[in-house]
Structure formats: structure tokens, C-alpha cells
Protein backbone atom coordinates (compact mmCIF):
# COMPACT_ATOMS: atom_id res chain seq x y z
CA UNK A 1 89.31 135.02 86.12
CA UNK A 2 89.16 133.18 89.42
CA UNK A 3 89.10 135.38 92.51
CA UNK A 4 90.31 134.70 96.22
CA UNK A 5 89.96 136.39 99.32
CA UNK A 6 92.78 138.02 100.45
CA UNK A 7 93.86 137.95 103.49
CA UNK A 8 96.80 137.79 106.57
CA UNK A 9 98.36 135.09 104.57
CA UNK A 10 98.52 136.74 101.65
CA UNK A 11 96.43 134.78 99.09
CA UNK A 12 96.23 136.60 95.90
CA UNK A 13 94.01 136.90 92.78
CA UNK A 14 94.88 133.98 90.48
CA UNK A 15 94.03 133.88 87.04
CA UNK A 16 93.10 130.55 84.54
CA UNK A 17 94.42 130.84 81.45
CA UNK A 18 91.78 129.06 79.70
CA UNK A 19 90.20 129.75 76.36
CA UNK A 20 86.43 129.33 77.84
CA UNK A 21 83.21 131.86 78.20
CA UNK A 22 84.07 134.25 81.10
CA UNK A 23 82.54 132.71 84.48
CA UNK A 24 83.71 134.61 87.46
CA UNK A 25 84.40 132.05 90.44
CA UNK A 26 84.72 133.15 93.70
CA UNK A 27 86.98 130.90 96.23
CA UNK A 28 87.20 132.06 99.96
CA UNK A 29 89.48 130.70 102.77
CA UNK A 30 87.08 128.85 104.67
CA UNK A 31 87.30 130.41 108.27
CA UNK A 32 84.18 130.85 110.65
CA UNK A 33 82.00 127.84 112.55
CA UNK A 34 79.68 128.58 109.66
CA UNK A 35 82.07 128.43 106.85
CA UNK A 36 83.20 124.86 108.20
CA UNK A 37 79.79 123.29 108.21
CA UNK A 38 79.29 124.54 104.87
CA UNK A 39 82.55 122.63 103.95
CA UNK A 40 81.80 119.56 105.64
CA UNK A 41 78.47 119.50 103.47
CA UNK A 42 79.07 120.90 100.07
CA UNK A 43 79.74 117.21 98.97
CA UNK A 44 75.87 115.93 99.98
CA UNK A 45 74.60 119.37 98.46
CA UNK A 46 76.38 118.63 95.29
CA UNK A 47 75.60 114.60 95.37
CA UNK A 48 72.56 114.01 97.51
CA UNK A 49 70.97 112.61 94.30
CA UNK A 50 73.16 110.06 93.79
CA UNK A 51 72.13 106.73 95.80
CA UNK A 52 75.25 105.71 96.45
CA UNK A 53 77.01 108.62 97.87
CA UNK A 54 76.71 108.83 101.66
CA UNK A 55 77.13 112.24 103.74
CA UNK A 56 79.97 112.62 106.53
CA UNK A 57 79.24 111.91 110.05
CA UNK A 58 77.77 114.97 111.33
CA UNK A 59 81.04 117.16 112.71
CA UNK A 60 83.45 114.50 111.42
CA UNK A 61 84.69 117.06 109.33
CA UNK A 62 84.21 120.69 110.52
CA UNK A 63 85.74 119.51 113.69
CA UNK A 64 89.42 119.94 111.92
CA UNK A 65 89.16 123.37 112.72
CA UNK A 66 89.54 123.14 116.59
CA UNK A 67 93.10 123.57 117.10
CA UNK A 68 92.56 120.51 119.80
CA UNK A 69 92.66 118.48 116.67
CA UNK A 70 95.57 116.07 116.65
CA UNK A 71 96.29 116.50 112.88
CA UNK A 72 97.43 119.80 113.91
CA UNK A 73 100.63 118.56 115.90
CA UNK A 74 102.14 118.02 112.83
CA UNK A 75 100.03 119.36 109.76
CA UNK A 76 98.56 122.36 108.24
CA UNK A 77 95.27 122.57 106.59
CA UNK A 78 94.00 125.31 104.15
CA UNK A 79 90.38 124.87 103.60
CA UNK A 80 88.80 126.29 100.57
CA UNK A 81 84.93 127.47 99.36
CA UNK A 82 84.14 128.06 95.69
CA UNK A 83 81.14 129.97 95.27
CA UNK A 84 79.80 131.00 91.66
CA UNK A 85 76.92 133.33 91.87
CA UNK A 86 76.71 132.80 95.71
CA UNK A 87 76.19 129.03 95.19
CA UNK A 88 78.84 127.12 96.88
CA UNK A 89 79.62 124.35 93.35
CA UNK A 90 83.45 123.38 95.34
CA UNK A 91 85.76 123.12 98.22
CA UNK A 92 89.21 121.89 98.48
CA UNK A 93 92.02 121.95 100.94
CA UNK A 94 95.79 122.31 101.18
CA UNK A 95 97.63 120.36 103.50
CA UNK A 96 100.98 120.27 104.72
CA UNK A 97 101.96 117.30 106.77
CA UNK A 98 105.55 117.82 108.54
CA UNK A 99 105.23 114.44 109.78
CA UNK A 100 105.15 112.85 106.48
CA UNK A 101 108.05 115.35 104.83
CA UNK A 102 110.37 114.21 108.28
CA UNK A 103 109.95 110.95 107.92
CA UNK A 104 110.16 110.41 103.87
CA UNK A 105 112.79 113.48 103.66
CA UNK A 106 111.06 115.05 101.20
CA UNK A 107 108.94 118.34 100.53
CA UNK A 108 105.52 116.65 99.14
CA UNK A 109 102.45 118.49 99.67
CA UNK A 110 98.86 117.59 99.82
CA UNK A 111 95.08 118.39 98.86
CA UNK A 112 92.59 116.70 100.04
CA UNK A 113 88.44 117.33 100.43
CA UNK A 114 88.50 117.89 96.86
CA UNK A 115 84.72 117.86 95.48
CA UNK A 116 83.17 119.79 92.55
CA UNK A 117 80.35 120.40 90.37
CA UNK A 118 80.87 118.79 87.18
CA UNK A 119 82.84 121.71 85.72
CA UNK A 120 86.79 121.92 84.61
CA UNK A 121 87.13 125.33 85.45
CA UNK A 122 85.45 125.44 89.19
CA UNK A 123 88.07 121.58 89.22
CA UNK A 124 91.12 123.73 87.97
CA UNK A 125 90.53 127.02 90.10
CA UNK A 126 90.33 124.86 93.31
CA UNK A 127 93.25 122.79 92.56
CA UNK A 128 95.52 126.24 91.05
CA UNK A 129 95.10 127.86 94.53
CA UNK A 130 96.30 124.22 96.41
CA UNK A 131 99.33 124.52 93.82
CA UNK A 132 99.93 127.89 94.77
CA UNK A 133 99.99 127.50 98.71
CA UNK A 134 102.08 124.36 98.40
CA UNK A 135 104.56 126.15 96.17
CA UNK A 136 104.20 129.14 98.50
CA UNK A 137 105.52 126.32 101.36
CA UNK A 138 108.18 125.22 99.66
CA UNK A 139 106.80 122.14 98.60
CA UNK A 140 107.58 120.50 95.13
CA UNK A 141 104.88 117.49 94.49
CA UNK A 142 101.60 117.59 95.33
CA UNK A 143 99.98 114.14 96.28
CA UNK A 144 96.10 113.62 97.07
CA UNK A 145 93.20 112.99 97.82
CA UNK A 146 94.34 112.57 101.56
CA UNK A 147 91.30 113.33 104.18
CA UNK A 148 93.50 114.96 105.72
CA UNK A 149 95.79 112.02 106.04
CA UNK A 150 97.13 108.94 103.82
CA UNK A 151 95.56 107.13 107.55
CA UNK A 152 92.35 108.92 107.09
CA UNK A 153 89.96 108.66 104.19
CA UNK A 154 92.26 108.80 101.04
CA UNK A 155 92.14 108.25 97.19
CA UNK A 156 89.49 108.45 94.43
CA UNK A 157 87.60 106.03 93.61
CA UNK A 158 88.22 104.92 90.03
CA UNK A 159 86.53 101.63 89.69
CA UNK A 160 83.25 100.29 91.43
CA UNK A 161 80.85 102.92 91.38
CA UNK A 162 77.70 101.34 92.15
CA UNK A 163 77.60 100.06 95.60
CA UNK A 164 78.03 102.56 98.78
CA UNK A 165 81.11 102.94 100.62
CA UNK A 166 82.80 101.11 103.83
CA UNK A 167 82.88 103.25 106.71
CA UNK A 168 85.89 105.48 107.04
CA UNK A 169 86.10 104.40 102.73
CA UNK A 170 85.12 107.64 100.19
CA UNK A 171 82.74 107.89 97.32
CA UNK A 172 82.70 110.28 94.60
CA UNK A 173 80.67 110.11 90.97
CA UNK A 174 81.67 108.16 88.07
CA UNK A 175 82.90 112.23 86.21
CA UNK A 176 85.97 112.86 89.06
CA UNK A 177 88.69 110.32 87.46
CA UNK A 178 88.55 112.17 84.16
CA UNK A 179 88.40 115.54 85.56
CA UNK A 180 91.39 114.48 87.43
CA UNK A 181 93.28 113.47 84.40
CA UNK A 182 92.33 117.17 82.50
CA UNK A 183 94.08 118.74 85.40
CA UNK A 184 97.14 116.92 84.63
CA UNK A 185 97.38 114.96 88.14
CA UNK A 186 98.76 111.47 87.54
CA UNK A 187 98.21 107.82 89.05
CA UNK A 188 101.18 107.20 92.03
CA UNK A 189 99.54 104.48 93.31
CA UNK A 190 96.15 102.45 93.37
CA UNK A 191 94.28 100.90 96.34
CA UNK A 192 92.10 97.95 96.03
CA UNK A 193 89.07 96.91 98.13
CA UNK A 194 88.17 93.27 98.10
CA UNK A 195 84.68 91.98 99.11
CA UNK A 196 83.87 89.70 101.64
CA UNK A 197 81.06 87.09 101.58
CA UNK A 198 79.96 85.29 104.52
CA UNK A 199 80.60 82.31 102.59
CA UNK A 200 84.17 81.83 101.18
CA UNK A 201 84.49 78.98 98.91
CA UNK A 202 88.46 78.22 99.92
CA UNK A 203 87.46 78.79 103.86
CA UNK A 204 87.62 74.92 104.62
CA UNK A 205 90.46 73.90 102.78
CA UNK A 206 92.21 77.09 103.88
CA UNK A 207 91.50 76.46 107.83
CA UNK A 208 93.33 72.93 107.05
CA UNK A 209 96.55 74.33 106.41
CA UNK A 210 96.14 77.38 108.92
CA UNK A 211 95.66 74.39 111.31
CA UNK A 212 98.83 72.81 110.83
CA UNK A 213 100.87 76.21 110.62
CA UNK A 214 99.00 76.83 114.36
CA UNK A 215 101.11 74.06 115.94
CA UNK A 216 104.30 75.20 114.10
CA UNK A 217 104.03 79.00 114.82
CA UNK A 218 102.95 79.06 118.48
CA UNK A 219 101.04 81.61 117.85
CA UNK A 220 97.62 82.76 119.76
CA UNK A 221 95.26 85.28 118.78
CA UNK A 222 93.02 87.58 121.70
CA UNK A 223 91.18 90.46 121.24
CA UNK A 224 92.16 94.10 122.84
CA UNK A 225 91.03 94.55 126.85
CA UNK A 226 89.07 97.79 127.03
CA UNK A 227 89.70 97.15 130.97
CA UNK A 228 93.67 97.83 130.05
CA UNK A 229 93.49 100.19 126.85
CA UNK A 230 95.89 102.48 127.02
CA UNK A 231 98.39 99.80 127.73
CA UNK A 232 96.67 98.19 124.60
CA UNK A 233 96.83 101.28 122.51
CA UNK A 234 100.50 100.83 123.98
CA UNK A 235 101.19 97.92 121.64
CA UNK A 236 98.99 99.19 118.90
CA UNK A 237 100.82 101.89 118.34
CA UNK A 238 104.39 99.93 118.32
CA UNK A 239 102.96 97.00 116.01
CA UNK A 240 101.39 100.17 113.51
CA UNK A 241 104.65 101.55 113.49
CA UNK A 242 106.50 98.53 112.78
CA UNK A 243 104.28 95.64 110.96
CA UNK A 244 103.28 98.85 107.95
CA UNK A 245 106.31 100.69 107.73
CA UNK A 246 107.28 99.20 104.30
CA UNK A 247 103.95 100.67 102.81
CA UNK A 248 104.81 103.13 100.45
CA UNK A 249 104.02 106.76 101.65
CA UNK A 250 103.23 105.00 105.43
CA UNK A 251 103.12 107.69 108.16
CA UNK A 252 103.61 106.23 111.77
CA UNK A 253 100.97 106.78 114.03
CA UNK A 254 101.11 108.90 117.28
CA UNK A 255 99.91 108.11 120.71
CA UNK A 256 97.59 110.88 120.66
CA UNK A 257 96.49 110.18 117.41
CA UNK A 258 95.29 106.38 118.57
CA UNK A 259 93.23 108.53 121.49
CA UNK A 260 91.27 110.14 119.20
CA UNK A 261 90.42 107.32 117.29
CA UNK A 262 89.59 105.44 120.23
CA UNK A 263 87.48 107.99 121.78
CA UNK A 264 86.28 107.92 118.04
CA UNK A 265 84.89 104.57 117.70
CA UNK A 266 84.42 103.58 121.44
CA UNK A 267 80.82 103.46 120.94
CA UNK A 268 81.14 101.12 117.57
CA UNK A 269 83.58 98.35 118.26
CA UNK A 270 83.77 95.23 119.44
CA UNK A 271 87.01 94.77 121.69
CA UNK A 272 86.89 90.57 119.86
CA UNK A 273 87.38 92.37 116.63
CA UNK A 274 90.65 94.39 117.37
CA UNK A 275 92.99 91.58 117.48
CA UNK A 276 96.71 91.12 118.44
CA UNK A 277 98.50 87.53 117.53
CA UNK A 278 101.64 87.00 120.11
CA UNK A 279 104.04 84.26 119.59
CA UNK A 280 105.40 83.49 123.20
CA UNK A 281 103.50 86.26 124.80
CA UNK A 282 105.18 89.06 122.26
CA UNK A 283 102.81 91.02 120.44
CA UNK A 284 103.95 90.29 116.81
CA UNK A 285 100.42 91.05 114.43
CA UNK A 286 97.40 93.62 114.86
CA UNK A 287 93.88 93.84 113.14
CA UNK A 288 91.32 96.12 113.11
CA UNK A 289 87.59 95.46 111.84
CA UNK A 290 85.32 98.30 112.51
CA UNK A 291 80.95 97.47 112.35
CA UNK A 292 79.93 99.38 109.25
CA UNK A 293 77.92 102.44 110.71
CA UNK A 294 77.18 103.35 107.28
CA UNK A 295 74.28 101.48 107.12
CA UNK A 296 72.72 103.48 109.85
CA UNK A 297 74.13 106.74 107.84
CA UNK A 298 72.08 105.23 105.01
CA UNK A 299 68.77 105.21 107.03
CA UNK A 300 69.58 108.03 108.72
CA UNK A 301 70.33 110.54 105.32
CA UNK A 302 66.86 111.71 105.46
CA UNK A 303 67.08 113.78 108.03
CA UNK A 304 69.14 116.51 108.59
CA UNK A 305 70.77 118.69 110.83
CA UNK A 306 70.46 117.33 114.92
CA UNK A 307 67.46 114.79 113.59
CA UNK A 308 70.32 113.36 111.53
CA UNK A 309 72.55 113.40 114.76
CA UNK A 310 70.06 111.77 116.97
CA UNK A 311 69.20 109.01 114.77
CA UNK A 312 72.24 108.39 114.28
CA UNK A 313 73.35 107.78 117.84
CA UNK A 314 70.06 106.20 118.81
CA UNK A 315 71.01 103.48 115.90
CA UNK A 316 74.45 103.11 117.26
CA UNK A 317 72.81 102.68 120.37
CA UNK A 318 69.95 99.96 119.46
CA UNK A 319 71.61 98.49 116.31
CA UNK A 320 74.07 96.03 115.40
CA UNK A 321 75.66 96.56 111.86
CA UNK A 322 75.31 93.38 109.64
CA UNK A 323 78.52 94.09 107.60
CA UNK A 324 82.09 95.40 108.44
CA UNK A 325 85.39 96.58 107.52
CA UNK A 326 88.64 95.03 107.80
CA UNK A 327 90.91 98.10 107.74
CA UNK A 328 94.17 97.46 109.08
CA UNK A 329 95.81 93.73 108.73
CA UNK A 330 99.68 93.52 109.45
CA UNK A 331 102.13 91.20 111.19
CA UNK A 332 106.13 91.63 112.20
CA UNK A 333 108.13 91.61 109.11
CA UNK A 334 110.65 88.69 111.11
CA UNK A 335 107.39 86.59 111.22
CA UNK A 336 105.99 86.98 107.64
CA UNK A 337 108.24 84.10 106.34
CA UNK A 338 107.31 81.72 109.71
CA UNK A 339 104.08 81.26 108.65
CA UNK A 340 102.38 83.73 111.03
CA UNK A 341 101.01 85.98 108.85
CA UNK A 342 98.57 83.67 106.34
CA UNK A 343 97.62 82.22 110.53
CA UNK A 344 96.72 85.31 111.38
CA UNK A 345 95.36 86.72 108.60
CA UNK A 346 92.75 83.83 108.36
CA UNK A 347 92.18 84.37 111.99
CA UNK A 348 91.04 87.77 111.25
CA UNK A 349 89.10 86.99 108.28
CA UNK A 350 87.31 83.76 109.69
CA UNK A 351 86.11 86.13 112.91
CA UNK A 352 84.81 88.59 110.65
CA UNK A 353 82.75 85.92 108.46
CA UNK A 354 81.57 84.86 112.02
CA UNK A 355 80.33 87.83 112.94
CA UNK A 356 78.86 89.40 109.83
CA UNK A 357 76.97 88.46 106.91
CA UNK A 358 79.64 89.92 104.64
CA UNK A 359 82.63 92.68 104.54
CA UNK A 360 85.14 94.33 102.98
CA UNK A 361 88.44 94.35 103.12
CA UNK A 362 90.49 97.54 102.16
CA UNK A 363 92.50 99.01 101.72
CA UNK A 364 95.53 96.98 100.02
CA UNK A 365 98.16 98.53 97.48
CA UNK A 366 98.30 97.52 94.17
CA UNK A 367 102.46 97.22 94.90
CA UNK A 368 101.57 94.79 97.90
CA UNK A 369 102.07 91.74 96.04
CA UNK A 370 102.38 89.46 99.37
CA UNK A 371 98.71 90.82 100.46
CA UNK A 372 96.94 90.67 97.17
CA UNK A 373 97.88 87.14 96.86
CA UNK A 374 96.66 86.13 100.27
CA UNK A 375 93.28 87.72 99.45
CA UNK A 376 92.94 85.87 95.97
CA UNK A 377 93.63 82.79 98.41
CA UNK A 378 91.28 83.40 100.72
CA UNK A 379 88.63 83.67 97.94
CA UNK A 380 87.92 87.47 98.96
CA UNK A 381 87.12 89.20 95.55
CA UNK A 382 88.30 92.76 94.15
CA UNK A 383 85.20 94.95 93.69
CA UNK A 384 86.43 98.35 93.78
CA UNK A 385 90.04 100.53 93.14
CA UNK A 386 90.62 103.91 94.61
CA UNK A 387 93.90 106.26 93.40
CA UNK A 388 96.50 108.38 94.65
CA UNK A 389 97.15 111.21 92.48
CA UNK A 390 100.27 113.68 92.10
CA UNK A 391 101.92 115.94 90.51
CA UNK A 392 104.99 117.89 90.30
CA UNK A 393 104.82 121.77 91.21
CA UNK A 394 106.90 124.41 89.01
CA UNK A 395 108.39 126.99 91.64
């Protein structure tokens, strides 16, 4: 028997019809200040052994609960606690994202922060009371892991266990995929990351051609003006919109949403590294490489609490990250066929090999033929695979 609080919303006691040894589970709406940093770090509790996994950003998460939160102009979120003899061994949330159901028309719900002990029954008690609050909302597919967005943190890593993440990328141990698959949740789509060495073995004969294609396209390539940003956030927001809206389950992006994120990772980027390409002054392309502050997290894991914190920003501070992230890569869809986009996607990649000693790139869908061929030509090599889960919900 699993056991929830109830309370104004009217959660009730759900039971798990399972044939296994009794083991009473107790799973709380997560609530207070207290309750939320809890949540934020049940993942390091359950996984600080494992080398590889690498603990939020201190508040990153527990700061979802201030209704100043953009995500809450459009979304819902449900968090979730599951304690078993007062030891928290889960957390989950529920998500409902009217953004995403206006745009695609449709009535899919979400879970997301989804980490457990290695368990079925603490996996399957979580995920029965997301079914039950999605169903309760109307909703009839569930889709995750979304952190709390599809342009947050999503998907479970599947493939590529044994290096840490990106920033802004997820980790999880090698027993989640299968526990995944027991609780009947089923692949919708798959996201590849490619790595990035500072020495690509096609970069020369590449630059030949991107060379030629300059003269052709007219195109130049500057980097964002902090001086001017919200003009630049402006055009960010419009090429977003525009250049990814053929991704499949793409959610635009709102003004105040590129606020927060920019107030986010002020302190971290470099203004060379957020390009725009403009072919006769229109902005036509955008990319976005972000330093990869999770090597500092790395040093920094040892401490806890405000130590953590202050570490942290002193590193951000003195440091310069060695490796980066190229998260978002995408040009006009009237200029893919000119010969813009392999320009400026080699533009983006050549700055980053300039800068760094190596990166990633991610993350690309496995349906994104166009850009998964451009990355096997640019010599960038698939090193890890993260998934999209769903599954249909029985009213």
C-alpha cells in the first residue's frame, strides 16, 4: 500500500497492486522551503557515490517554488517526496504545461525530477500518483523526463554512462532505463550528444568548402552585444521561435523566459560565443555555447551547503572552464537549402574548438536527419543518447 498526504487538492490513498512483501511507502506533496531543498537534493543523497553523477546548482531547483518563477506563466508543477521509514529513497513531479498543450493541440502531460532508489515499487508509487494527477487534469499521455521543460534539462540517459554530464545535460545510473521499461513507459524519441575534440580530423578540408559557400551566401557571423541585450534577446527570441519550430514537441520561448536565462548565465558566458549569422543585415541563424561550469561543480561537490555556494561563485569568478557546450544550433528554414546553415554551423563549431580544448554538442534528435549528418561531417562523434519516454493514461 502506498500512502499520500491528503490535502486541499484532494490527493488520495493509492494502492499498487503488486504481488511483493508489504513495504509501506510514504509520498508527501512537497510544500515548505524545507521540503524543496530536500527535493532539490534527494538525487546527490541517493547518488553521491557514484563519480559521475554531479549535484544541482545550489537553488537551481528549489527555486521553482517561488511563484516569480517564469515556468509558472504557463505550467503547473506537483512536486513529490517518497519517504520509507522516514528516509527520503524518491521524488517526482507532475507537470502540466498549457503552453505546450496550446501550441501542439493536445492534452499531454508531464513528469519530470524523477529519481529513485533502486526499487520498482518506490519507481511505480512515484510514477502512479503523476498518472493520477495528470488524469485528474484531463490529460491523456504522459511524456517525461522534462526538468520542468522539453527547454530545460530533459530525457534519460540511456547510453554513455561513464563520463559526467554537460552543464544544463542530466545524469542518472546505469539501473533507470530498465526500471523505466518495468513501468511500462515507452521510447518517443531519443536525443544524441556528440563529442567535440579540439582537434577535428575533417576541420581543414571542411573550412575549404565553408570558404567558398562564404562568398556565395553573404553571410557574416558576430557575437551578441551585452551593451544592447534586450534588443539582442529581441532577435533571439524571434530566430528560437522560428529556426526550431519543426522540432518535434518544440515549445517557443517567451521573452521573460530568455530574462531568466540571461540573468541565469550572465556571470558564465562569453557574449563571442552567442552568435547570430545575418545575410544582408537580417538575422537569419543563432547559437548558443555555454563554458561548462560543471567542472567547477566537480571540485566544488565536497563541500556542502553555503561552502558549496561560495566555491562555487569564487570559481566562476577566478576560473575559466576548459570545455563547453554547444546547446542550441539553428538557422532560417528559407536559408537551409542556400548553403547557410553547414556556413554557420562550422562557424559555430570552429569558435568553440578555438576556445576550448574540447566540447559537446547536444542535444540533436535522432529524427533530425539534416543535423546528424552535418555532425558525422564535421567529424564530431556520438558518445552518449538520452530518451523521451511516454505513455498513454486510462481515464
Amino acid at each position: 500500500m502506498i500512502l499520500t498526504s491528503v490535502d486541499r487538492y484532494g490527493w488520495e490513498t493509492i494502492r499498487a497492486g503488486h504481488e511483493r512483501r508489504y513495504l509501506l511507502l510514504n509520498i508527501v506533496p512537497c510544500e515548505t522551503k524545507k521540503q524543496w531543498r530536500l527535493f532539490e537534493n534527494i538525487p546527490e543523497t541517493l547518488h553521491e557515490g557514484n563519480r559521475y553523477f554531479l549535484p544541482p546548482f545550489p537553488g537551481s531547483v528549489s527555486r521553482l517554488a517561488r511563484r516569480s518563477h517564469p515556468f509558472h506563466n504557463h505550467g503547473e508543477l506537483f512536486p513529490f517526496i517518497a519517504y520509507r521509514d522516514g528516509r527520503p529513497v524518491g521524488r517526482i513531479a507532475a507537470i502540466i504545461n498549457e503552453t505546450h498543450n496550446k501550441y501542439h493541440n493536445d492534452q499531454t502531460g508531464f513528469f519530470g525530477f524523477f529519481d529513485f532508489i533502486d526499487d520498482g515499487d518506490v519507481a511505480a508509487g512515484l510514477l502512479q500518483v503523476t498518472e493520477d494527477i495528470l488524469t485528474k487534469r484531463g490529460r491523456t499521455l504522459m511524456r517525461g523526463p522534462v526538468n520542468p521543460t522539453q527547454n530545460d534539462e530533459c530525457g534519460l540517459l540511456v547510453e554513455g554512462f561513464d563520463s559526467q554530464p554537460f552543464v544544463l545535460m542530466p545524469y542518472n545510473p546505469e539501473y533507470y532505463p530498465a526500471r523505466y521499461d518495468e513501468l511500462g513507459l515507452t521510447k518517443a524519441r531519443d536525443l544524441y550528444a556528440y563529442y567535440i575534440d579540439d582537434e577535428l580530423p575533417t576541420m581543414a578540408r571542411t573550412e575549404r568548402i565553408v570558404e567558398r559557400l562564404k562568398k556565395k551566401t553573404n553571410i557574416t557571423v558576430r557575437g551578441i552585444s551585452l551593451k544592447n541585450l534586450e534588443k539582442e534577446l529581441e532577435i533571439i527570441e524571434y530566430l528560437f521561435n522560428t529556426t526550431l519550430v519543426r522540432e518535434w514537441s518544440f515549445m517557443p520561448t517567451t521573452k521573460a523566459d530568455l530574462e531568466f536565462a540571461a540573468r541565469d548565465l550572465k556571470a558564465i558566458l562569453d557574449p563571442s560565443m552567442v552568435l547570430i549569422a545575418e545575410v544582408h543585415g537580417k538575422p537569419v541563424g543563432f547559437s548558443l555555447t555555454i563554458p561548462n561550469v560543471n567542472e567547477f561543480m566537480n571540485d566544488a561537490r565536497r563541500s556542502k551547503g553555503l561552502l558549496r555556494l561560495l566555491r562555487l561563485a569564487w570559481y566562476v569568478k577566478t576560473r575559466r572552464p576548459r570545455t563547453a557546450r554547444l546547446a542550441v544550433l539553428g538557422v532560417l528554414p528559407e536559408f537551409r537549402s542556400k548553403g547557410v546553415a553547414p556556413v554557420f554551423y562550422f562557424e559555430s563549431l570552429k569558435r568553440g574548438v578555438r576556445n576550448y580544448i574540447a566540447g559537446e554538442l547536444s542535444w540533436v534528435q535522432d529524427i533530425n536527419a539534416e543535423a546528424n549528418k552535418t555532425a558525422e561531417i564535421m567529424g564530431v562523434r556520438r558518445y552518449k543518447s538520452y530518451r523521451i519516454y511516454e505513455k498513454t493514461l486510462e481515464s
